[in-house]
Structures are given as C-alpha cells and as structure tokens.
Protein backbone atom coordinates (compact mmCIF):
# COMPACT_ATOMS: atom_id res chain seq x y z
CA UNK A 1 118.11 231.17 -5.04
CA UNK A 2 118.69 229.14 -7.77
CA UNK A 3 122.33 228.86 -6.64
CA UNK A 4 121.19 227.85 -3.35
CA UNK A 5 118.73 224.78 -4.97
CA UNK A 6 122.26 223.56 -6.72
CA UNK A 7 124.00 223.17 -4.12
CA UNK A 8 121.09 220.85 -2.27
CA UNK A 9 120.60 218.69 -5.02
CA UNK A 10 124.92 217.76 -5.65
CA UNK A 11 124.78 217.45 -2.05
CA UNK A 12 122.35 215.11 -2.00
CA UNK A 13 123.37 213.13 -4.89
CA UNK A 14 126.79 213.31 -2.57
CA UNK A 15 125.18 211.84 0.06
CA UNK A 16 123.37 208.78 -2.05
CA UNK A 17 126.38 208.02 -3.99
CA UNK A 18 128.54 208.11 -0.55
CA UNK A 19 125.52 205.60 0.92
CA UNK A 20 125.77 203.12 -1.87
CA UNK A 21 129.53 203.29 -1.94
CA UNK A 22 129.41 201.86 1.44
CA UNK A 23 126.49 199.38 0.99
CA UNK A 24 128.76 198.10 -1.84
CA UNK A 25 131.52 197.71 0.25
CA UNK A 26 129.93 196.20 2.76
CA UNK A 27 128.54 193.18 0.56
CA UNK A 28 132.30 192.64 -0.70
CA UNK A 29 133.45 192.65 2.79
CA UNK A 30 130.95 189.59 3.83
CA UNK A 31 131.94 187.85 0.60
CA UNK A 32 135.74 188.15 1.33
CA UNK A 33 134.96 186.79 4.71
CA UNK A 34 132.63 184.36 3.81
CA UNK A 35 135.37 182.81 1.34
CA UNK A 36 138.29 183.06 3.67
CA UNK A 37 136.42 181.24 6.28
CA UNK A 38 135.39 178.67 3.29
CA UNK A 39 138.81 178.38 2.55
CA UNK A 40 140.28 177.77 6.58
CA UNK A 41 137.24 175.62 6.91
CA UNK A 42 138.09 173.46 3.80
CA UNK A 43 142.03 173.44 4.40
CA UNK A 44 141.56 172.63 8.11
CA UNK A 45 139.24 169.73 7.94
CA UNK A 46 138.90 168.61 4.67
CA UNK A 47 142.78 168.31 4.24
CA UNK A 48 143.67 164.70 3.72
CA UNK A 49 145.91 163.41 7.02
CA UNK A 50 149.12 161.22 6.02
CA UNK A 51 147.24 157.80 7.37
CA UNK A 52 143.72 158.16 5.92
CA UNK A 53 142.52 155.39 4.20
CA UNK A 54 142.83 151.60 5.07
CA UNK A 55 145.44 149.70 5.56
CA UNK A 56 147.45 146.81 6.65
CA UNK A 57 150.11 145.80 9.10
CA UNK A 58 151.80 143.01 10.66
CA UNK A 59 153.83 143.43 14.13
CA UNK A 60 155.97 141.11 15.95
CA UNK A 61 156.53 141.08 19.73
CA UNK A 62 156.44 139.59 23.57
CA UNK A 63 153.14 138.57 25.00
CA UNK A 64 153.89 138.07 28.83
CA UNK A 65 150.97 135.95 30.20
CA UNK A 66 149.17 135.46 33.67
CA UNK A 67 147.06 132.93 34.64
CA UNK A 68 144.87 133.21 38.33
CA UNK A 69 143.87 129.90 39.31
CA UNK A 70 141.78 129.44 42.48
CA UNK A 71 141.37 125.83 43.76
CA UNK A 72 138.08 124.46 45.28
CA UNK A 73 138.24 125.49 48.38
CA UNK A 74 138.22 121.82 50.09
CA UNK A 75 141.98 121.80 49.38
CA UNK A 76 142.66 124.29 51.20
CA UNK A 77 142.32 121.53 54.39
CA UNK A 78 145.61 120.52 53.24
CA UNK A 79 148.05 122.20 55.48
CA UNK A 80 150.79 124.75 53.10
CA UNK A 81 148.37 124.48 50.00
CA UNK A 82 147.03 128.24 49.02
CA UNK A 83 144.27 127.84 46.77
CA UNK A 84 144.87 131.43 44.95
CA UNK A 85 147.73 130.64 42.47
CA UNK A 86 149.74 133.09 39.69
CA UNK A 87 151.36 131.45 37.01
CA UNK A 88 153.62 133.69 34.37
CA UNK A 89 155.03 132.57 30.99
CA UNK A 90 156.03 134.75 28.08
CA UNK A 91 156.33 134.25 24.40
CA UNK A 92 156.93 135.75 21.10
CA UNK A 93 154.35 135.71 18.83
CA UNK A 94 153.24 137.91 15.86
CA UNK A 95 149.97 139.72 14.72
CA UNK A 96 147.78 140.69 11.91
CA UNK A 97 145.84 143.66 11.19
CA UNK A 98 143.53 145.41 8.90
CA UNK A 99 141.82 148.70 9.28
CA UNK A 100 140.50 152.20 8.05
CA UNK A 101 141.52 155.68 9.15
CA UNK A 102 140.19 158.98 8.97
CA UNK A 103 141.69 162.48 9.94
CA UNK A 104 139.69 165.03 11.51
CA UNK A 105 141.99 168.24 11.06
CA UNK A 106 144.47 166.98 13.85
CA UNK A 107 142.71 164.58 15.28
CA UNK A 108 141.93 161.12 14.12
CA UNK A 109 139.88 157.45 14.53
CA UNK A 110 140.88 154.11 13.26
CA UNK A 111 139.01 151.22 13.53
CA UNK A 112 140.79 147.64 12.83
CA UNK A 113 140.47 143.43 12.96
CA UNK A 114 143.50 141.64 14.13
CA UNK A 115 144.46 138.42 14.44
CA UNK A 116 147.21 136.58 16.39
CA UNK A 117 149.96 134.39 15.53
CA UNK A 118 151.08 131.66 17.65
CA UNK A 119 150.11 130.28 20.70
CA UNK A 120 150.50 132.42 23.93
CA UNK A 121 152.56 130.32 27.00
CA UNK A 122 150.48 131.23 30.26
CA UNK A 123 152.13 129.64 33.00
CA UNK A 124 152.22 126.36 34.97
CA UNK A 125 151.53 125.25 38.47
CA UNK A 126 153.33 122.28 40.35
CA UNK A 127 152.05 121.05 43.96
CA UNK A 128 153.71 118.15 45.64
CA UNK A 129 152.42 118.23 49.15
CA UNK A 130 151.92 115.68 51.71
CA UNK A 131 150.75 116.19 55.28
CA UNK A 132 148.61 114.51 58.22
CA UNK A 133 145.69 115.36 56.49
CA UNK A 134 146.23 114.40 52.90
CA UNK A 135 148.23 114.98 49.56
CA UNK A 136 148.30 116.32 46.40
CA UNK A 137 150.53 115.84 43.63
CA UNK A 138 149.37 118.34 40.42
CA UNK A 139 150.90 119.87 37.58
CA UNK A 140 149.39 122.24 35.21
CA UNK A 141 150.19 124.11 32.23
CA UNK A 142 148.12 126.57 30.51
CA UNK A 143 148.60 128.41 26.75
CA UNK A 144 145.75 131.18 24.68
CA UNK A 145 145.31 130.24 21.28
CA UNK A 146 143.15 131.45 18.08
CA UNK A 147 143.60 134.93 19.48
CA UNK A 148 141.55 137.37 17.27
CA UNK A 149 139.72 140.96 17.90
CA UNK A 150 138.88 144.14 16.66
CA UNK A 151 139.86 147.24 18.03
CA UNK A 152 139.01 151.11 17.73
CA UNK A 153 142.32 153.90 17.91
CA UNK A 154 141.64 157.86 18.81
CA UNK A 155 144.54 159.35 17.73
CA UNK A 156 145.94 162.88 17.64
CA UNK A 157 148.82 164.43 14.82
CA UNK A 158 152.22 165.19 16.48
CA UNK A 159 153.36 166.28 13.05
CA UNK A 160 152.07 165.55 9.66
CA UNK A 161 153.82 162.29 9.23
CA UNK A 162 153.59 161.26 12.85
CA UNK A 163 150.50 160.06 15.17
CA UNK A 164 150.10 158.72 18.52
CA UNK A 165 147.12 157.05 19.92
CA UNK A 166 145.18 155.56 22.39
CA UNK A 167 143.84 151.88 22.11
CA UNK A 168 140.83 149.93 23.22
CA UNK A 169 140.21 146.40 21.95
CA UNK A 170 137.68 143.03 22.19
CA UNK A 171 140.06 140.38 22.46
CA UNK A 172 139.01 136.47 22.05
CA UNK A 173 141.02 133.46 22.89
CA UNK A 174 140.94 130.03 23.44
CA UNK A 175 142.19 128.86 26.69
CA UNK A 176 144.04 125.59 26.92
CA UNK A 177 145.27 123.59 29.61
CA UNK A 178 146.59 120.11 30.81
CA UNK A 179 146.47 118.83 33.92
CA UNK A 180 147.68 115.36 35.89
CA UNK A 181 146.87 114.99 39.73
CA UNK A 182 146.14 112.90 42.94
CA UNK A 183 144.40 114.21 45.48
CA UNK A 184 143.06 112.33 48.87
CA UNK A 185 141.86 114.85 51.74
CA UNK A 186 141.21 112.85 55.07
CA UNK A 187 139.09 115.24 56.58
CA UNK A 188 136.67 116.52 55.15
CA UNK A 189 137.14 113.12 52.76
CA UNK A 190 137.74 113.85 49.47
CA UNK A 191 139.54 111.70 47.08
CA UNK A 192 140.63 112.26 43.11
CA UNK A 193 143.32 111.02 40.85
CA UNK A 194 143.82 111.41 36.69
CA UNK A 195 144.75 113.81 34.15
CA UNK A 196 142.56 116.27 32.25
CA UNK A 197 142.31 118.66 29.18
CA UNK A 198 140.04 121.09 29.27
CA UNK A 199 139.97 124.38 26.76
CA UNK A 200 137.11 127.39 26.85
CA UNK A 201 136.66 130.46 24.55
CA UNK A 202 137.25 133.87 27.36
CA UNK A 203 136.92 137.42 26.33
CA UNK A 204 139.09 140.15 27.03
CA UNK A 205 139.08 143.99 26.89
CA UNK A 206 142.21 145.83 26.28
CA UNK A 207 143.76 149.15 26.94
CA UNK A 208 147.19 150.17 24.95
CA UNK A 209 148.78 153.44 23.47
CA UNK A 210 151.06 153.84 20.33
CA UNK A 211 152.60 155.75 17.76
CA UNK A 212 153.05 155.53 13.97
CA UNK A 213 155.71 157.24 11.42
CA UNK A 214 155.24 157.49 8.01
CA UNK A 215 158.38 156.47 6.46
CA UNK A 216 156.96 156.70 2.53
CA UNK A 217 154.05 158.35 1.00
CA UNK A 218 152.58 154.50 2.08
CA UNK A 219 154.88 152.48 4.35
CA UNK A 220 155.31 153.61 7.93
CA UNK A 221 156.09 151.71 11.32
CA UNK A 222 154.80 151.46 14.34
CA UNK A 223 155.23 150.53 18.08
CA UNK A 224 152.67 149.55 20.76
CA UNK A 225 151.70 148.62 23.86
CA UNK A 226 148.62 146.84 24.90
CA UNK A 227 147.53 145.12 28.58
CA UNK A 228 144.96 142.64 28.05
CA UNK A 229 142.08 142.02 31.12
CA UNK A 230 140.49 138.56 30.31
CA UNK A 231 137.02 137.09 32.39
CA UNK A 232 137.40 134.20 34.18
CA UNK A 233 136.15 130.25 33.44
CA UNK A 234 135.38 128.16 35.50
CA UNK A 235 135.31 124.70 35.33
CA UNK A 236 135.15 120.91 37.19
CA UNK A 237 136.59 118.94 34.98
CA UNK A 238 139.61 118.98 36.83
CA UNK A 239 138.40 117.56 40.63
CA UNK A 240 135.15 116.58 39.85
CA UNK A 241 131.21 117.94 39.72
CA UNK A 242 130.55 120.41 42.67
CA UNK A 243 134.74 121.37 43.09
CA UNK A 244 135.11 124.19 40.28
CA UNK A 245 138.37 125.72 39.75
CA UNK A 246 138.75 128.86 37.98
CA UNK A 247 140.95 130.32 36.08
CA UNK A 248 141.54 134.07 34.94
CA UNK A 249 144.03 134.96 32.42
CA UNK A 250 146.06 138.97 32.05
CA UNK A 251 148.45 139.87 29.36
CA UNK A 252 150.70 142.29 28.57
CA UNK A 253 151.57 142.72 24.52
CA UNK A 254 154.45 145.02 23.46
CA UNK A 255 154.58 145.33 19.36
CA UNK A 256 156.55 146.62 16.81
CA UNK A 257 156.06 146.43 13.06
CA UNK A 258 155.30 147.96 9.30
CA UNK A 259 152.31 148.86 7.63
CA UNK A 260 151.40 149.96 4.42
CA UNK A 261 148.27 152.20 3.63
CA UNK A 262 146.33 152.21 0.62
C-alpha cells in the first residue's frame, strides 16, 4: 500500500514538473518571437535608405516649348487665316533644387522647391495675308520666364544605391510676348494696326519620371523627364477690347545633373 501511495505522488510531481517545463517554454518561445519580429520590424523600416535626408541639386537640359494661340474669331473672315495656331521653340536652360527624402523600407517620398534658369523660347507666329476681304500682317514671339515650383517624388529602391521615381509638380511662369500687326477686315469691318507687349503669370501641373545613383556616400546623379500642362490667358491687348486672343503654353523638360545629400 504504501508502495502504491509512492508511486502516485512521483507521478504526480512528474506530471507538475513536466506542466511547468512546458509553460516555461512556452513564455521563451513568445519572447524569441516577439524579438525576432522586433528585430525584422526595426531592420526593415527603420533602416536608413541611401537618399534620406535633404539635399540639393542642380540639372541642366532642353526645354522644348509650345505655345496654342487662338485668334478672335473675326479674323477668321479673312480667307487662308486659321485662327488655332502652334508655335514650337526649344532651349537649354538649367534648374535648381532643394528637397527632403525619406525611405520607407523600399519605398520612398521626396518633396522639393525648384527654380529655373533662363528664359524658355516658346515659339513665334508670322501672317502675311492679303485677300478681297482684308489683310493682316503679324508677327509674334513668345518666351516663359521666372519659372519656379515645388514638386512631390514617390519613389521605389531598385537597389540600395539606386531609385527611380515618379514626379508631379506646380509649375509657375511668366509668359512673355511681343507682337507688331495690321489688320483691316472689310466685312464684318474691323480695323487695327500697332505693336504690343503683353506678359501674365500661368500655372502649370507636371507629370515626369526619373532615376538617381548614388555615386558617393553623398554625391549621386540623376536624369529626368518632365511634360509640363500650362492654363491658358487670355488677353485683348493685342486687337483691342471685346477681340481676346488666347494663348496656352506645353513643355517638355529632359534633365540631367548632380546632387549632393546632407
């Protein structure tokens, strides 16, 4: 009997040591996997990315510049004038920039100011017509200055020293032109002769895509590509109150250039 009450009691005390044992282990198993995901978590989006921090740059490139023009529409009486004119023009000009960037594991977000050098040539329209029902005789050339913006760049890590990004940016510019003409319409009568500078701040949104390489632990370069949708502005000054003409200017911007981040 007594023999019999021995054995219950080591089994038991078995069985309880056996149930912490595993209790124990258990609470070292969550720990270990608590600090391993601690650790992933803290490597993966904590880690510093090769462009964090601000920065500078300055590119150089080609702007290649449209300008829509649409005539009043009482011109359009005179017989081979279209009153819906394109003018292109391209120049070199230079740019810039300062910004801040932050990594996100692979992923990242820049946000920057910029500022253009140079003006921008944006075409020119010539008309020389004469017909039974009037003349004209114009010439106009157009140019953006003061170009300035800011602009915001998702990006995503192709390697650690690499990243390529998308690009959407406010643009502001100051559109210039000079103008001389003679006009005479004989039906309906119309009648307008001079020359005239007029000049207008227009906004723009842009849309571009690029890619940066570190080349040092702080210098990399870069290459980019940017089309620029400007409103439109219309104005009178150039045949007189109640004949607006308007014009709308595009651009396309290709860059290339060195930064250095802080």
């Amino acid at each position: 009997m007594k023999q019999l009450v021995c054995h219950q009691m080591i089994l038991r005390q078995s069985q309880n040591v056996a149930v912490l044992y595993t209790l124990t282990m258990g609470v070292h198993m969550k720990k270990s996997v608590l600090a391993v995901g601690v650790a992933l978590l803290s490597g993966s989006v904590l880690a510093a990315g090769a462009f964090d921090g601000p920065y500078v740059q300055m590119g150089i490139g080609g702007a290649s510049t449209e300008t829509q023009t649409t005539y009043p529409s009482v011109l359009s009486n005179l017989a081979g004038f279209n009153t819906n004119s394109n003018s292109t023009a391209g120049s070199f000009v230079g740019q810039v920039l300062g910004g801040y960037s932050q990594s996100f594991d692979m992923f990242n977000i820049a946000a920057n100011v910029f500022y253009n050098i140079g003006d921008q040539d944006s075409g020119s329209n010539s008309y020389n017509l004469t017909g039974s029902n009037g003349y004209l005789n114009a010439n106009q050339s157009f140019k953006l200055k003061n170009t300035w913006g800011v602009s915001l760049e998702p990006g995503l890590y192709i390697t650690d020293k690499t990243l390529g990004y998308l690009k959407l940016s406010y643009f502001n510019s100051q559109l210039n032109y000079n103008a001389s003409y003679g006009a005479r319409v004989i039906s309906p009568s119309y009648s307008e002769s001079g020359s005239y500078n007029g000049s207008s701040s227009v906004n723009g949104i842009g849309y571009g895509i690029g890619a940066k390489q570190m080349i040092t632990d702080n210098i990399y370069g870069f290459v980019e590509y940017q089309y620029v949708q400007y409103d439109k502005w219309n104005d009178s000054g150039l045949f007189g109150t109640g004949y607006s003409t308007s014009y709308k200017p595009n651009q396309n911007y290709g860059w290339v250039g060195v930064g250095y981040k802080f």
